[in-house]
Protein backbone atom coordinates (compact mmCIF):
# COMPACT_ATOMS: atom_id res chain seq x y z
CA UNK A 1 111.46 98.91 97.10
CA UNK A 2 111.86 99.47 93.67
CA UNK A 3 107.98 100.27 92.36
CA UNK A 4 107.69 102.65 95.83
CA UNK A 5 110.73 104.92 94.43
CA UNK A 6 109.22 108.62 93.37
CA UNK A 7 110.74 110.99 90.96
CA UNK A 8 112.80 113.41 92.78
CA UNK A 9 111.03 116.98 91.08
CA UNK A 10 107.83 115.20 90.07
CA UNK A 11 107.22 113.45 92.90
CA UNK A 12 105.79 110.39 91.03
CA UNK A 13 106.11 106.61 91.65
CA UNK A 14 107.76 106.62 88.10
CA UNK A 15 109.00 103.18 88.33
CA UNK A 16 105.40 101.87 89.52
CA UNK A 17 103.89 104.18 86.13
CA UNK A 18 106.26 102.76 84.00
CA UNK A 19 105.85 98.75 85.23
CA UNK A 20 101.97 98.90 84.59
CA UNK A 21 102.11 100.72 81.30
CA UNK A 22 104.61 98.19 80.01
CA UNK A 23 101.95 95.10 81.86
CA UNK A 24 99.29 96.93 79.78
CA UNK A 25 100.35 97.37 76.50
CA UNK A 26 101.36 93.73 76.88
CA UNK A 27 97.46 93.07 77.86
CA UNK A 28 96.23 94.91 74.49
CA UNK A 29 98.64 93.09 72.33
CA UNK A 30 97.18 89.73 73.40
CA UNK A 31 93.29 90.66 72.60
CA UNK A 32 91.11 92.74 71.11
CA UNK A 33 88.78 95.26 74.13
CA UNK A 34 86.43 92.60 74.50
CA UNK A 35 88.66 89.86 75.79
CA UNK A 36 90.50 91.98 78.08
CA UNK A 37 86.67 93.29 79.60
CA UNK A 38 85.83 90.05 79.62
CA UNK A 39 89.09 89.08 81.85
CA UNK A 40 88.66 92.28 83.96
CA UNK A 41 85.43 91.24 85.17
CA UNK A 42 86.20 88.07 85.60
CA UNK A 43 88.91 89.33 88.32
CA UNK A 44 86.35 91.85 89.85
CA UNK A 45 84.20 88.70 90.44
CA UNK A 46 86.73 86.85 92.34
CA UNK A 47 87.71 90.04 94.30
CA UNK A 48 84.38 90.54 95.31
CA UNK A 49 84.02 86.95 96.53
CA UNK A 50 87.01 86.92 98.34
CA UNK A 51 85.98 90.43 99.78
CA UNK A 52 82.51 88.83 100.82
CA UNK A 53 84.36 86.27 102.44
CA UNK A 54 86.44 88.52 104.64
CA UNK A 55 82.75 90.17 105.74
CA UNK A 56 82.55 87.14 107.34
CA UNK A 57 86.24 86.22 108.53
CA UNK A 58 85.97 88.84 111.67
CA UNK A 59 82.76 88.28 112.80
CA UNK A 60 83.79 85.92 115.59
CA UNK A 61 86.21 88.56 117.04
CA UNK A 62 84.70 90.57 120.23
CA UNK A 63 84.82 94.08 119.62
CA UNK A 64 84.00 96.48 122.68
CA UNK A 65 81.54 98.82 120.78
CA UNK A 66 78.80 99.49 118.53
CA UNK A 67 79.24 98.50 115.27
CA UNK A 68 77.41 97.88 111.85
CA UNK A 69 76.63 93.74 111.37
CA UNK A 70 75.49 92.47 108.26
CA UNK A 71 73.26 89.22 108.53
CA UNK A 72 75.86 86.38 108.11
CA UNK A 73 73.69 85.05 104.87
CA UNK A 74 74.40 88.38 103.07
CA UNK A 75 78.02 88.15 102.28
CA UNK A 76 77.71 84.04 102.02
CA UNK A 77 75.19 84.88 99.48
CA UNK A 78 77.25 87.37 97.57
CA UNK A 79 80.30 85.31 97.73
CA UNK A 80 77.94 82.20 96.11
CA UNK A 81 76.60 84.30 93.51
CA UNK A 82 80.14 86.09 92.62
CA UNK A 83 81.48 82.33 92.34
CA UNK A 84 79.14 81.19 90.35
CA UNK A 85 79.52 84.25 87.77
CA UNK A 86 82.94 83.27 87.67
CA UNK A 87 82.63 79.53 86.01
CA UNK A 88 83.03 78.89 82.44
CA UNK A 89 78.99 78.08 82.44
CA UNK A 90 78.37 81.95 81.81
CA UNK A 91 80.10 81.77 78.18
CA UNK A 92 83.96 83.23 78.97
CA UNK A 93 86.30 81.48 76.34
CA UNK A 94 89.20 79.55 77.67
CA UNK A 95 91.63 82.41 76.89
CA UNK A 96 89.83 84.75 79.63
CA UNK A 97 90.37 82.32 81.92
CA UNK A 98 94.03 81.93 81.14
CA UNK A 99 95.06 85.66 80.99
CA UNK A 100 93.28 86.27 84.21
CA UNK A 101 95.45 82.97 85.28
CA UNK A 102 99.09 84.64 83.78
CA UNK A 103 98.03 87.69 85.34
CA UNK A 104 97.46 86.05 88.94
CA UNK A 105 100.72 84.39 88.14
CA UNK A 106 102.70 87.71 87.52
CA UNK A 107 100.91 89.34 90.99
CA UNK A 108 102.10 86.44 92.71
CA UNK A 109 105.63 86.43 91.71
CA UNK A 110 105.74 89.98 92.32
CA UNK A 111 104.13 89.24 95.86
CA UNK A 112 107.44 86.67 96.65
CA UNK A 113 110.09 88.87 95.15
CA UNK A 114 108.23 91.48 97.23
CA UNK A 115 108.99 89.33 100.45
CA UNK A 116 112.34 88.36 99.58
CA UNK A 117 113.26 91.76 99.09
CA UNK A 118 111.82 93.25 102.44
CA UNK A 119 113.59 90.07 104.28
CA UNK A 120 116.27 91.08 102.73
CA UNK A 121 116.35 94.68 103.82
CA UNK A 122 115.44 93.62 107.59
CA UNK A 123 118.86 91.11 107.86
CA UNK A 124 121.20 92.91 110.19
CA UNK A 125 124.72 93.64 108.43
């Protein structure tokens, strides 16, 4: 994995530091601050739906002790209201919603190339 190697004195993930530098300098020579805030939360919105979502995904599983429940309508709630946030109705210009698309693109490229690379690594010789 090349983005898990670390620098051999430093200890750092080098490779990792030096892929999302280059991914955002890229980002601030395709807006101005505002457009790229604008995308960020845009992202944060859809991660928070999807993470309201997964409240809800392991709720039917048994589990043998005590545990914290939220009431199912919280997180449906949440993910509604994070969805809603998210359409074009609350002013974002089309190019928010096209960065945020390249940059879902580019995570799920890397996410493949990820996969192909760890299949790779598992083949026997």
């Amino acid at each position: 994995m090349v983005f898990a190697s670390v620098h051999s004195t430093r200890a750092t993930p080098w490779v990792a530091i030096l892929f999302t530098t280059a991914i955002a300098a890229v980002l601030v020579a395709t807006g101005d601050v505002g457009a790229l805030a604008d995308t960020t939360v845009l992202l944060l919105l859809l991660v928070f739906a999807l993470v309201n979502v997964a409240v809800l995904v392991p709720r039917k599983d048994p589990v043998d002790h005590d545990h914290y429940r939220a009431p199912g309508w919280m997180p449906a709630l949440g993910a509604v209201v994070c969805l809603v946030l998210a359409l074009p109705v609350t002013g974002r210009g089309a190019d928010v919603y096209v960065r945020a698309g390249v940059l879902l693109a580019v995570g799920v490229v890397l996410w493949f190339v990820n996969r192909l690379f760890l299949s790779e690594r598992k083949r026997p010789s």
